[in-house]
N, C-alpha and C. Protein backbone atom coordinates (compact mmCIF):
# COMPACT_ATOMS: atom_id res chain seq x y z
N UNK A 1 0.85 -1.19 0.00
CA UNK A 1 0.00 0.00 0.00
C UNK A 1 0.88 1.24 0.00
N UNK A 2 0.28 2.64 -1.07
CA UNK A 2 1.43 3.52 -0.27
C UNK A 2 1.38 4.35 -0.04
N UNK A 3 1.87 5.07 0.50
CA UNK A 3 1.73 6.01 1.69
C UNK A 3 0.27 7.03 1.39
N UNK A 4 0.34 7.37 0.72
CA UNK A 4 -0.63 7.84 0.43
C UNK A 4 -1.99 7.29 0.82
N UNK A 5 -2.42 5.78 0.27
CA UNK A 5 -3.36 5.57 0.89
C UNK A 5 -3.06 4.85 1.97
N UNK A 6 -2.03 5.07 3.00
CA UNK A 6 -2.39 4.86 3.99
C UNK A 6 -3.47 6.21 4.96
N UNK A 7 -2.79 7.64 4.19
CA UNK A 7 -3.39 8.71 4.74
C UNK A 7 -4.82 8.53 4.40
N UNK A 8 -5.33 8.54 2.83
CA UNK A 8 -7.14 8.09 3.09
C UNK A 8 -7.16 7.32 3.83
N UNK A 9 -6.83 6.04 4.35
CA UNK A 9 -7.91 5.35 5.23
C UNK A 9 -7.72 5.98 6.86
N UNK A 10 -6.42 6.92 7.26
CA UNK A 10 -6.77 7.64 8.28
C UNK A 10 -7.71 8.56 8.62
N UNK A 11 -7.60 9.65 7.86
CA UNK A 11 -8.70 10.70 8.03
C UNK A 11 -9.10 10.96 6.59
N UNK A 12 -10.37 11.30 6.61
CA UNK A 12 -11.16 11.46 5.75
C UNK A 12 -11.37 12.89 5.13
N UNK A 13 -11.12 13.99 5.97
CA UNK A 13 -11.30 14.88 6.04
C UNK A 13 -10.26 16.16 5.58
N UNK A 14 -9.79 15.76 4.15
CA UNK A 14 -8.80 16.48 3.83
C UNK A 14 -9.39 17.88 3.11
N UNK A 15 -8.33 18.67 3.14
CA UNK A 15 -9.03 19.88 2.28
C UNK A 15 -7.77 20.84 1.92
N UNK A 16 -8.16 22.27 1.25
CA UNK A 16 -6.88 22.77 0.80
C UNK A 16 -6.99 24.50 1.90
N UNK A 17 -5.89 24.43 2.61
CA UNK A 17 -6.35 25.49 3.66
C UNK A 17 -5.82 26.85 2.64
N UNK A 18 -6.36 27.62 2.31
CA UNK A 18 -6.22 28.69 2.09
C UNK A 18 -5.37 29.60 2.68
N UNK A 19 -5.18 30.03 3.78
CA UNK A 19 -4.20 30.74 4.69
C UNK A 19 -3.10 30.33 4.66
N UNK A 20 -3.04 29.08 4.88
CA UNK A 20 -1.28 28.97 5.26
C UNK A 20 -1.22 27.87 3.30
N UNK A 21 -1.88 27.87 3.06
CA UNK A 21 -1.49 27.43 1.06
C UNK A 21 -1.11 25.89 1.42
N UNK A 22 -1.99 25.23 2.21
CA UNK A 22 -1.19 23.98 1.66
C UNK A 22 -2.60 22.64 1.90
N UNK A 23 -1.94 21.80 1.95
CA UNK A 23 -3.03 20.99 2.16
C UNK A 23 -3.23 20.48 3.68
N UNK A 24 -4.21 20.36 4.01
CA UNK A 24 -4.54 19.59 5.52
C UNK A 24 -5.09 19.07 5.30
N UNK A 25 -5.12 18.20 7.04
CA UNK A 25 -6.37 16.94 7.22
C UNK A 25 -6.44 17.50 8.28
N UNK A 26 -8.02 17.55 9.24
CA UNK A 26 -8.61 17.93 10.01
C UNK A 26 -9.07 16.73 10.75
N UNK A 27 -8.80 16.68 12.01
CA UNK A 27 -8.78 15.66 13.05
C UNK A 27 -9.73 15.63 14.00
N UNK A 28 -10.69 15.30 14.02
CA UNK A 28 -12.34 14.90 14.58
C UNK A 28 -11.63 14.56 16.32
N UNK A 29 -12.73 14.48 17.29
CA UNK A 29 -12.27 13.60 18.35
C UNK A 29 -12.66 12.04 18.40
N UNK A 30 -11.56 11.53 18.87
CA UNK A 30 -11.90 9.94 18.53
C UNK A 30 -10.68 9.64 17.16
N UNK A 31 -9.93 10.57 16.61
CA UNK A 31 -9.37 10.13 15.01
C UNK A 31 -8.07 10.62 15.12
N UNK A 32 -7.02 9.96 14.29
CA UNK A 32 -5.72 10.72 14.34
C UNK A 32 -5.18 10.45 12.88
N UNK A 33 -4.03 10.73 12.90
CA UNK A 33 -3.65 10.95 11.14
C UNK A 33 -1.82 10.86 11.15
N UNK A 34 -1.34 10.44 10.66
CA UNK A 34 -0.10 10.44 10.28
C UNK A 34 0.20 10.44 9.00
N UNK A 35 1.41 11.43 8.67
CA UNK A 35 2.32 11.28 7.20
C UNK A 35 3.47 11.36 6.69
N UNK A 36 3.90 11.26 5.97
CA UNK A 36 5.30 11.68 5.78
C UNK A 36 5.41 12.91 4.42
N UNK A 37 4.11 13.61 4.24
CA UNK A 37 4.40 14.25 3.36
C UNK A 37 4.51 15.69 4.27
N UNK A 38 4.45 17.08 3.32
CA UNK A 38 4.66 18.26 4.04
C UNK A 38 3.37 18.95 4.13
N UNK A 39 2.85 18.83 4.81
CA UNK A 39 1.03 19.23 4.99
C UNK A 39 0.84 19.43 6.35
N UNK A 40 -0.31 20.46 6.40
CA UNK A 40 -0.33 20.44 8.05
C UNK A 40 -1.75 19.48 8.13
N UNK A 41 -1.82 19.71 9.96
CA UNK A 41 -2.77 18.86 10.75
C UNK A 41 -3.92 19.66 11.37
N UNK A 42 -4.80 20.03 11.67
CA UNK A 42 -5.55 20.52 12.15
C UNK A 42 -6.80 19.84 13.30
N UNK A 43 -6.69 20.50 14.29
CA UNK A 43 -7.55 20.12 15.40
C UNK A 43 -8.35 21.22 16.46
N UNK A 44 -9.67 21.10 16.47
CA UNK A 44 -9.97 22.04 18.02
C UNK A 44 -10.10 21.28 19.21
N UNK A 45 -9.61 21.64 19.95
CA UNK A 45 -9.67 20.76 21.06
C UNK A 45 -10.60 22.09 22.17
N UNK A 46 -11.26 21.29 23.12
CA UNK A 46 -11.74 22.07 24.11
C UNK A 46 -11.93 20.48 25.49
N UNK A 47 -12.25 19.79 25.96
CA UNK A 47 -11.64 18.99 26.90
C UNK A 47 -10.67 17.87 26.82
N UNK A 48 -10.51 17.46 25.42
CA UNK A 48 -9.97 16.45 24.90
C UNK A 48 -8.46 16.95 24.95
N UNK A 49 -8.00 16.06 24.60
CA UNK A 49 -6.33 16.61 24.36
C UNK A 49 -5.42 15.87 22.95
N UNK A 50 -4.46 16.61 22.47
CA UNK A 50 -4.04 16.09 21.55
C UNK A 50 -2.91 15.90 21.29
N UNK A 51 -2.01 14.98 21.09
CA UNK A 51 -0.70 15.03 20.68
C UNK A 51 0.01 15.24 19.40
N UNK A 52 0.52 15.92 19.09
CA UNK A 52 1.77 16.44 18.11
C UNK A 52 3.22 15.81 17.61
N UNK A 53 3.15 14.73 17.41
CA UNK A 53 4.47 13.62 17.42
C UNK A 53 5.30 13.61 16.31
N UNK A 54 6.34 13.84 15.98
CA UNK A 54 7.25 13.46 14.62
C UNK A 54 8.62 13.01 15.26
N UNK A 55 9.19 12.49 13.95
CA UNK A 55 10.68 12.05 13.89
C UNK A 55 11.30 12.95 13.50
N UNK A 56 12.00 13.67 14.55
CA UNK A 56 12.58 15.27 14.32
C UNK A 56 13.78 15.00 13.32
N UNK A 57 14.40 14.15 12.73
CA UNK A 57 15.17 13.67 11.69
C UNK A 57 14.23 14.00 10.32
N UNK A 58 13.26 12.89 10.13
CA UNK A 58 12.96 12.46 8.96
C UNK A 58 11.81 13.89 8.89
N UNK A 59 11.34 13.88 9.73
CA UNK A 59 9.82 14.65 9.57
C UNK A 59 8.66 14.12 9.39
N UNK A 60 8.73 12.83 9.67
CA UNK A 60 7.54 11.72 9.33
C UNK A 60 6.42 12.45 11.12
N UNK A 61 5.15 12.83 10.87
CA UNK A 61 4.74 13.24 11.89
C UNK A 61 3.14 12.59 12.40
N UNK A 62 2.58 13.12 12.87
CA UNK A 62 1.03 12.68 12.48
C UNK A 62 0.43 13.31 14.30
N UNK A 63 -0.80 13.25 14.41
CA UNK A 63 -1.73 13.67 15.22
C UNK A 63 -2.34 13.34 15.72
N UNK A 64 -3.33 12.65 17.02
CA UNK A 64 -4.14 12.31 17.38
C UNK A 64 -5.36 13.37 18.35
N UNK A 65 -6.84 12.93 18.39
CA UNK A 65 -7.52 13.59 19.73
C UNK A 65 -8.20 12.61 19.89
N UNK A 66 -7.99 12.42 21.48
CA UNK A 66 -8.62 11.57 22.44
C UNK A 66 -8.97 12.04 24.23
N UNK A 67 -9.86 11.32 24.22
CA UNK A 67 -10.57 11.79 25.32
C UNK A 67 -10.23 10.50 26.43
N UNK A 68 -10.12 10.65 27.69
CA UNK A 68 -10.89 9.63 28.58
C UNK A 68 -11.55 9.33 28.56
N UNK A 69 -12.73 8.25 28.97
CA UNK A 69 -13.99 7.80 29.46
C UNK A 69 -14.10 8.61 30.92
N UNK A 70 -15.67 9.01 31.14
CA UNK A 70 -15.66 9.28 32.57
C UNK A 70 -15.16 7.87 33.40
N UNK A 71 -14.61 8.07 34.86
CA UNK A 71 -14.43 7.07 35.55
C UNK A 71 -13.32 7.18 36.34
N UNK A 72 -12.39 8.19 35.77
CA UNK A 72 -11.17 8.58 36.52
C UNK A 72 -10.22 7.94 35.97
N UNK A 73 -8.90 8.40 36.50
CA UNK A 73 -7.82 8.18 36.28
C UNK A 73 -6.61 6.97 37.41
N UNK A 74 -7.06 5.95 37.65
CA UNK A 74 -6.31 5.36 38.98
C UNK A 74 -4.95 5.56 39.22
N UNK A 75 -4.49 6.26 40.01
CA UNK A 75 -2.91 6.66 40.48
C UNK A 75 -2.80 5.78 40.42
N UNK A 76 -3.27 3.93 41.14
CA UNK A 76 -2.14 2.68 41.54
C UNK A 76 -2.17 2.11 40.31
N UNK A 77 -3.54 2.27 39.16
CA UNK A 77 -3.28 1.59 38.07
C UNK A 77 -3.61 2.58 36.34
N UNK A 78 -2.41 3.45 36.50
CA UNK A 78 -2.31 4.15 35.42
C UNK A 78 -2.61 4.07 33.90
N UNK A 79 -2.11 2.92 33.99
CA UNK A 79 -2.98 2.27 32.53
C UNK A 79 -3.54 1.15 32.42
N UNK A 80 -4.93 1.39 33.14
CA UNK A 80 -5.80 0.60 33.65
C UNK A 80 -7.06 1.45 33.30
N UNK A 81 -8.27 0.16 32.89
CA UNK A 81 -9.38 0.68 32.79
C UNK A 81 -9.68 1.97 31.81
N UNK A 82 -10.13 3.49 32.34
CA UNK A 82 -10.06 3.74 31.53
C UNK A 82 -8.88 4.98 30.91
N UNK A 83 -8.07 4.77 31.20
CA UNK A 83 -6.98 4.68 30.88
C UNK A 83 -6.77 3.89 29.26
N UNK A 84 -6.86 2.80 29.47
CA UNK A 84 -6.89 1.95 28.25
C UNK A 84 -7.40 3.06 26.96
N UNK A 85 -8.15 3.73 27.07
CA UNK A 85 -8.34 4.07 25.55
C UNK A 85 -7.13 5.03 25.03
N UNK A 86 -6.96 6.48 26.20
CA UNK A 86 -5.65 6.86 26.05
C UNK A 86 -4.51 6.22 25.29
N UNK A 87 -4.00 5.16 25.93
CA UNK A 87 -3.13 4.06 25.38
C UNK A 87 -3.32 3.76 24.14
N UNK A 88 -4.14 3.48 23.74
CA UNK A 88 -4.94 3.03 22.23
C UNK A 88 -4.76 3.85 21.45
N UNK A 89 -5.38 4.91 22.15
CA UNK A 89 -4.73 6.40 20.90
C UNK A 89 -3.56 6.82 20.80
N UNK A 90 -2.71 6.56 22.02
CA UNK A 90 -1.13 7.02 21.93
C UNK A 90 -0.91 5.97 20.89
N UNK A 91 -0.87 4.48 20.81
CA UNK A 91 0.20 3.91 20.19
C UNK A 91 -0.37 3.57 18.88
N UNK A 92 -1.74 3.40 18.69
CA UNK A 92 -2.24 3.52 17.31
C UNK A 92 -1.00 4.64 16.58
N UNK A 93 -1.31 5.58 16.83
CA UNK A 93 -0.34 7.07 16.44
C UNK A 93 1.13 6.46 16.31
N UNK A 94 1.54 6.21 17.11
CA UNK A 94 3.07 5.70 17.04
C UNK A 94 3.27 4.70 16.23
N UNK A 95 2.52 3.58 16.35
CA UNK A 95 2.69 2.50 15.47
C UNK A 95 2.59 2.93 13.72
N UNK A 96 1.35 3.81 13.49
CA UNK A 96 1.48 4.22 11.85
C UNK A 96 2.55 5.05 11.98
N UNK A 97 2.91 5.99 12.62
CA UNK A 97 4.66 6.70 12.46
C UNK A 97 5.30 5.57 11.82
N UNK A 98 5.92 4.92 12.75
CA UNK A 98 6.35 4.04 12.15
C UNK A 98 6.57 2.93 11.16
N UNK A 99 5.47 2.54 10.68
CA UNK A 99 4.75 2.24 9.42
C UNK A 99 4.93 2.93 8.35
N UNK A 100 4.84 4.18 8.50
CA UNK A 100 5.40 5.44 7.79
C UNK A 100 7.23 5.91 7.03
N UNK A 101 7.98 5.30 8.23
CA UNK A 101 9.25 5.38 8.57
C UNK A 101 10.23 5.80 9.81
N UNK A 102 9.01 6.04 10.52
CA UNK A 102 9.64 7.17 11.59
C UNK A 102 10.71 6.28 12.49
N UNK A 103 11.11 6.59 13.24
CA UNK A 103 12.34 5.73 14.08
C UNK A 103 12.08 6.32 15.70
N UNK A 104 11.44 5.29 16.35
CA UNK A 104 11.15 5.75 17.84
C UNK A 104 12.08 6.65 18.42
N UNK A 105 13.34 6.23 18.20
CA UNK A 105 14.34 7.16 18.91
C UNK A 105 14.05 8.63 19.15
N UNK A 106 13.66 8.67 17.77
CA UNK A 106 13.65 9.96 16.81
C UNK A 106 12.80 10.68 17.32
N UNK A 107 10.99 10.15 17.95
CA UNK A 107 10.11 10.71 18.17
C UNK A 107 10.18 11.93 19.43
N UNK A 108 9.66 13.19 18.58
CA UNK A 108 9.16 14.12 20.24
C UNK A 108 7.84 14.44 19.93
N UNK A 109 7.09 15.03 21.12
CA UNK A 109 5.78 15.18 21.30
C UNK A 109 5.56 16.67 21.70
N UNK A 110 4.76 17.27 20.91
CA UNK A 110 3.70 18.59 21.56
C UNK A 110 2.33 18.21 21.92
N UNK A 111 2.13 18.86 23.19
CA UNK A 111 0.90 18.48 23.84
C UNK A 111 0.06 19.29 24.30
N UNK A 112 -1.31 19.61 23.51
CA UNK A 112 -2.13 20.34 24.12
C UNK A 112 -3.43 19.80 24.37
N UNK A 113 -4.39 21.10 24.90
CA UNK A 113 -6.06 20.82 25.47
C UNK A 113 -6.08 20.56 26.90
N UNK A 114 -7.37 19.81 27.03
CA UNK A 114 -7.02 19.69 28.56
C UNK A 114 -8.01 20.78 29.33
N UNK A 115 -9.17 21.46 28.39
CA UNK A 115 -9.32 22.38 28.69
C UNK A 115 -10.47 22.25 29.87
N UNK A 116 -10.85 23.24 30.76
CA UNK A 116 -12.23 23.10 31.45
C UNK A 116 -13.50 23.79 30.71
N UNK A 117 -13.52 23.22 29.65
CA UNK A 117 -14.85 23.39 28.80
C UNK A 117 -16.20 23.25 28.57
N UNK A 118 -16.38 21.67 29.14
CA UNK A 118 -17.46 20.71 29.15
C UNK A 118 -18.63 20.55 30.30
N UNK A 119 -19.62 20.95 29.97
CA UNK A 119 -20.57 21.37 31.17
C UNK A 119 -21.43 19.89 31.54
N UNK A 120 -21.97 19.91 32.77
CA UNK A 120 -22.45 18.99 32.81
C UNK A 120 -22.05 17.09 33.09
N UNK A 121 -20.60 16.94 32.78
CA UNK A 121 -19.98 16.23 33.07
C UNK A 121 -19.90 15.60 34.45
N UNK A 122 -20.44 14.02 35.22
CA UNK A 122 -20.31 13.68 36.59
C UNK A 122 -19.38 13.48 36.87
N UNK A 123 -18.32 13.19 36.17
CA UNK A 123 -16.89 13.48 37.11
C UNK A 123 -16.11 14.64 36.56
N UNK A 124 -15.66 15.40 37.81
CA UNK A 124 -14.95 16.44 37.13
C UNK A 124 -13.57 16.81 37.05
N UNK A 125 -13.00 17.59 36.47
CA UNK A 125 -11.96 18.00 35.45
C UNK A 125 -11.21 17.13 34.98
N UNK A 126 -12.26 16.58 33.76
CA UNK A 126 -12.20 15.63 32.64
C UNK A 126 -10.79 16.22 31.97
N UNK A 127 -10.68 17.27 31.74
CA UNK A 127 -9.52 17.68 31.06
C UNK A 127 -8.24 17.88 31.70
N UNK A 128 -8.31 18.20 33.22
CA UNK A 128 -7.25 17.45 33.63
C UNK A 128 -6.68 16.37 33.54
N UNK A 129 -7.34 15.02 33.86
CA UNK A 129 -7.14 14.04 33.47
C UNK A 129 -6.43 13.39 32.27
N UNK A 130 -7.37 14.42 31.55
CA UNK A 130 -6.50 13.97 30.09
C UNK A 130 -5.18 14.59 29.76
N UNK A 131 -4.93 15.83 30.70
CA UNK A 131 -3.80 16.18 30.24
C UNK A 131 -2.92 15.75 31.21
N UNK A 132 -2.70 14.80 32.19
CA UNK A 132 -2.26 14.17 33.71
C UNK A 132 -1.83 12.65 32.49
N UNK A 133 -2.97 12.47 31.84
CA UNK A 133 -2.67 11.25 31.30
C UNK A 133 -1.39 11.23 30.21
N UNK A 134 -2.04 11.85 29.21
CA UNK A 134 -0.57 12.11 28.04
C UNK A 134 0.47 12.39 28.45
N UNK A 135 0.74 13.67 29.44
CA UNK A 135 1.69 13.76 30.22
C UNK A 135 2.70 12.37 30.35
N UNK A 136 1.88 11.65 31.67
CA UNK A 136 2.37 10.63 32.00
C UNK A 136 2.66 9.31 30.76
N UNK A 137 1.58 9.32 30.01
CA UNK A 137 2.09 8.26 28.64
C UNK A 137 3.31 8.63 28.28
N UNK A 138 3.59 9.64 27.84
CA UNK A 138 5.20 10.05 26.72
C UNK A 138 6.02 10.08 27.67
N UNK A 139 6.29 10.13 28.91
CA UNK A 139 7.35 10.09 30.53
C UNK A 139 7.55 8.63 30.48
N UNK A 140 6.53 7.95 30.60
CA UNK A 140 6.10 6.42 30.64
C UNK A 140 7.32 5.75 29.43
N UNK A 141 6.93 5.97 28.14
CA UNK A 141 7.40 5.92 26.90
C UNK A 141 8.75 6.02 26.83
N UNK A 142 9.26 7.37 27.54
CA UNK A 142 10.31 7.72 27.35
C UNK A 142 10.84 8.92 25.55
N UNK A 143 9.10 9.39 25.77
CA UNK A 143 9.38 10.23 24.42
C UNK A 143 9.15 12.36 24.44
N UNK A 144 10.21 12.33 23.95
CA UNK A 144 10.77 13.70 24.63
C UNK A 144 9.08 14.68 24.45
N UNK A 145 8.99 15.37 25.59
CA UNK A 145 7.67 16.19 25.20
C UNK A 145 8.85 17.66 25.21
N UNK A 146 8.13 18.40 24.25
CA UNK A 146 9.58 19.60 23.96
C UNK A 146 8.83 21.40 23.89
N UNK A 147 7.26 20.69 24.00
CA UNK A 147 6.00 21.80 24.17
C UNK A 147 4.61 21.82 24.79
N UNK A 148 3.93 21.95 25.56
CA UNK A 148 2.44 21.84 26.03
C UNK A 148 1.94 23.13 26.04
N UNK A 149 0.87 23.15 26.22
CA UNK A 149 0.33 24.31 26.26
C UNK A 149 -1.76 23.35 27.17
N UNK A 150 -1.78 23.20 28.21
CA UNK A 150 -2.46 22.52 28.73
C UNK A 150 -3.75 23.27 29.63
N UNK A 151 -4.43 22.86 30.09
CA UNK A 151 -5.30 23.22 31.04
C UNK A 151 -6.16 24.33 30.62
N UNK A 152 -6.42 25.24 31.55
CA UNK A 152 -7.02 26.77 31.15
C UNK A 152 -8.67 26.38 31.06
N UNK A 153 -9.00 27.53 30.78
CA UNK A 153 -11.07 27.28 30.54
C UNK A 153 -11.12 27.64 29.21
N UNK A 154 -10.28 27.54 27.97
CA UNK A 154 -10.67 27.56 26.89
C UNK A 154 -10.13 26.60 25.58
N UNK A 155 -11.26 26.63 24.51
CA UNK A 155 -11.19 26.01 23.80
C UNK A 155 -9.47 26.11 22.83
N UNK A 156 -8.84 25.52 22.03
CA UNK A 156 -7.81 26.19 21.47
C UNK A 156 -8.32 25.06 20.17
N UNK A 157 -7.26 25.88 18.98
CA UNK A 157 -7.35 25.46 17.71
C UNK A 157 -5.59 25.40 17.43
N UNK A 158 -5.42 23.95 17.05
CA UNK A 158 -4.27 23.45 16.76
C UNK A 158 -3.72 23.39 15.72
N UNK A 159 -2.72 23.83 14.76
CA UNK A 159 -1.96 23.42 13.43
C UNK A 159 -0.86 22.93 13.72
N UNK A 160 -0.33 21.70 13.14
CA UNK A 160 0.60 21.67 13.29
C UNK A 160 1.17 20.92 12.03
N UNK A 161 2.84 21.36 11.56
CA UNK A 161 3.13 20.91 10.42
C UNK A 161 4.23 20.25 10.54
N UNK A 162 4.55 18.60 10.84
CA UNK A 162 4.44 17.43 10.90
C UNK A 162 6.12 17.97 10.13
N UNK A 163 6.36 18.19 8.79
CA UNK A 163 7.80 18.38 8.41
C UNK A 163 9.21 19.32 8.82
N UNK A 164 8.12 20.23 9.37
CA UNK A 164 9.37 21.31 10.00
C UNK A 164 8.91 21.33 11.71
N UNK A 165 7.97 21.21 12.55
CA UNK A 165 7.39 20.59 13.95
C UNK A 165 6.92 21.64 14.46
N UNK A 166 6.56 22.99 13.62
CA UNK A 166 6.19 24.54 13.57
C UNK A 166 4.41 23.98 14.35
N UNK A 167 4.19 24.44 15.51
CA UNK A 167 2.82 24.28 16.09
C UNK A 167 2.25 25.50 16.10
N UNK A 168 1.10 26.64 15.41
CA UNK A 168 0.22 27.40 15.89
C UNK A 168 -0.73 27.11 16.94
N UNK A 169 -0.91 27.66 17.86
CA UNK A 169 -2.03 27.36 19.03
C UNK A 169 -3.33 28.98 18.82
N UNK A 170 -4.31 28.43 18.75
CA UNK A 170 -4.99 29.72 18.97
C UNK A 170 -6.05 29.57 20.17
N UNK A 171 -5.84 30.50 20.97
CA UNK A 171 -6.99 30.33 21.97
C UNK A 171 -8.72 30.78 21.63
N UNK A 172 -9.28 29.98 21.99
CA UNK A 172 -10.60 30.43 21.47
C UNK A 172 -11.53 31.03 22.36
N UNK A 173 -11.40 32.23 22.58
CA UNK A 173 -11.97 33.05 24.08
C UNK A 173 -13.41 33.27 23.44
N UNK A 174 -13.79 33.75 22.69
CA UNK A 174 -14.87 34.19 22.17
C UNK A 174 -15.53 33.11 21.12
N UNK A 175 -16.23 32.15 21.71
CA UNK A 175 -17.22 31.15 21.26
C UNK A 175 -18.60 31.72 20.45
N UNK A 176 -18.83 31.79 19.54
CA UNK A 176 -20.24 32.16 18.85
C UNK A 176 -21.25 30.84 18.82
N UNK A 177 -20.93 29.55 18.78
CA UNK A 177 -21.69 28.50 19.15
C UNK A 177 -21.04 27.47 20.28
N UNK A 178 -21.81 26.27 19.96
CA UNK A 178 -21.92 24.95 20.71
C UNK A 178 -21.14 24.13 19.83
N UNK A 179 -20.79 24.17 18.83
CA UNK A 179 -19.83 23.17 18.06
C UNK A 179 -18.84 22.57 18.86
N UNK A 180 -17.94 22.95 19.39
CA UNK A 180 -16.92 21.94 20.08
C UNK A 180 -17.42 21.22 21.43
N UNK A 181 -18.06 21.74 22.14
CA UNK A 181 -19.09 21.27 23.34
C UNK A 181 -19.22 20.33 22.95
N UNK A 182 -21.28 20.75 21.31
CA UNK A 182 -21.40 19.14 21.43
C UNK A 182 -20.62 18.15 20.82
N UNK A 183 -19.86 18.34 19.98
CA UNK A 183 -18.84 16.73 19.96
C UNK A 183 -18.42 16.76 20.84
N UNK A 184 -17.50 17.03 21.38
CA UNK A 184 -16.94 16.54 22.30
C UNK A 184 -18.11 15.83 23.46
N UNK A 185 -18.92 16.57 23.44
CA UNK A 185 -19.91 16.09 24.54
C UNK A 185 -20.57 14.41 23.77
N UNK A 186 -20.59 14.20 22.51
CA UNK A 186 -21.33 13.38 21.39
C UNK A 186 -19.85 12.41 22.03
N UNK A 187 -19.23 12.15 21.36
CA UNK A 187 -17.86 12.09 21.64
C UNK A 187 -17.55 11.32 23.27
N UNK A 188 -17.90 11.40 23.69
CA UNK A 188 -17.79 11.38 25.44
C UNK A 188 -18.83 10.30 25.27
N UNK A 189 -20.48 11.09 25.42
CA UNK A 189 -21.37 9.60 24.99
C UNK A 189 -20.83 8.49 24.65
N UNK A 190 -20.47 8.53 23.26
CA UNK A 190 -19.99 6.93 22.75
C UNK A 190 -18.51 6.15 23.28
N UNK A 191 -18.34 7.31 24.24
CA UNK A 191 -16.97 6.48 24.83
C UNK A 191 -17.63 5.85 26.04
N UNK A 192 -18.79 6.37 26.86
CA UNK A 192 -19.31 5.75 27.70
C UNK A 192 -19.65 4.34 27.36
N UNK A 193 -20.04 3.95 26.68
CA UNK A 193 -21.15 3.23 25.87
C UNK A 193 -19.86 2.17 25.50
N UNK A 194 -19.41 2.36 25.03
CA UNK A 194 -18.14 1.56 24.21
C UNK A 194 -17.49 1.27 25.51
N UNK A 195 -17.56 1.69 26.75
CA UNK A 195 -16.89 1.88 28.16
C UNK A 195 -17.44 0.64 28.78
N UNK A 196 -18.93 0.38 28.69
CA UNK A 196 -19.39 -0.50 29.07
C UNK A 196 -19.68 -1.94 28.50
N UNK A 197 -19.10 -1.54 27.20
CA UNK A 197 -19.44 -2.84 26.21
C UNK A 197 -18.05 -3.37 26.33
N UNK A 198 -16.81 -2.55 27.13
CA UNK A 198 -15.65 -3.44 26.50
C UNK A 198 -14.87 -3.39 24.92
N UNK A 199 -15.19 -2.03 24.70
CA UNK A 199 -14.74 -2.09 22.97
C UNK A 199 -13.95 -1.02 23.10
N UNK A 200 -12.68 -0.76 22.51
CA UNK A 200 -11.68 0.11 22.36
C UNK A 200 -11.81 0.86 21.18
N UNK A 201 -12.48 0.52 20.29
CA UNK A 201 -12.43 0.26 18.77
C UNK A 201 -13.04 2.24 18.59
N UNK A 202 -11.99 2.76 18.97
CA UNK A 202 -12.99 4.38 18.67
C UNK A 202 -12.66 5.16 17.63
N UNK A 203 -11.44 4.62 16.44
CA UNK A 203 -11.26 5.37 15.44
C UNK A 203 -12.26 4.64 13.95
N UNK A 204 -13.72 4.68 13.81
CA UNK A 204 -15.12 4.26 13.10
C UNK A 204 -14.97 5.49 12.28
């Protein structure tokens, strides 16, 4: 297969960004994307969090956003329960790097979101968690984190371009709708649900 379609069957959602002239793929929650070409990545995050990973050699890079399940985070069993999906999304991501060409050694990580966004939520600061978690995954790993930008009460909008490791962050103070809420809130649902069935399976 090559490389190329390995990127269609990641994300679906490609397009040609006008502003910065090049091509992207836009990263849903629940989805991530890796490539080795020179294109950026795009993501909004508002409780979810996302990682930023390349082979600072080659430039082979790619993206993920993932959420926790409500349920917490267990200090004695870190990657446990639900934890587990975290995991799933970290190494899904790593594993196509590599698939790609990338060379673990090689890998560093930017890490954002995390935000306190999400209303209504029974356990709270979901976005702590998630950013307590990635944190601890790439420490865990042993893979250099070299940027975050975490926590806060707002939404942010992510670029990042995978060949040169150039990250824009924009904070999103001034919301005109519910768009990132409800996915993420949609988003959360089906991780419950999938939480109770025992299914990891969240990049559909």
């Amino acid at each position: 297969m090559t490389e190329h379609g390995y990127e269609e069957l990641l994300a679906p959602n490609i397009y040609f960004d006008r502003q910065h002239n090049t091509e992207a793929a836009k990263i849903l929650p629940g989805e991530y994307y890796a490539t080795a070409r020179d294109m950026l990545l795009v993501t909004v995050l508002g409780s979810c969090v996302c990682a930023c990973m390349r082979d600072k050699v080659n430039g082979i890079g790619g993206m993920n956003h993932f959420m926790l399940p409500e349920g917490g985070l267990d200090k004695n069993n870190p990657l446990g329960d639900s934890a587990r999906y975290g995991t799933y999304a970290m190494e899904i991501l790593i594993n196509q790097l590599l698939k790609l060409g990338a060379k673990r050694g090689n890998l560093e990580a930017k890490v954002f979101g995390g935000g306190a966004v999400l209303r209504g939520f029974t356990v709270a600061n979901v976005g702590e968690r998630n950013a307590e978690f990635v944190l601890r995954f790439l420490r865990t790993e042993k893979i250099s984190i070299v940027a975050e930008d975490l926590l806060d009460i707002y939404p942010r909008k992510v670029y990042f371009f995978p060949n040169n490791g150039l990250v824009r962050v924009k904070k999103l103070k001034k919301m005109h709708n519910d768009t990132i809420i409800n996915r993420e809130t949609d988003y959360s649902t089906r991780l419950h649900f999938a939480a109770l069935e025992g299914d990891v399976e969240l990049f559909n």
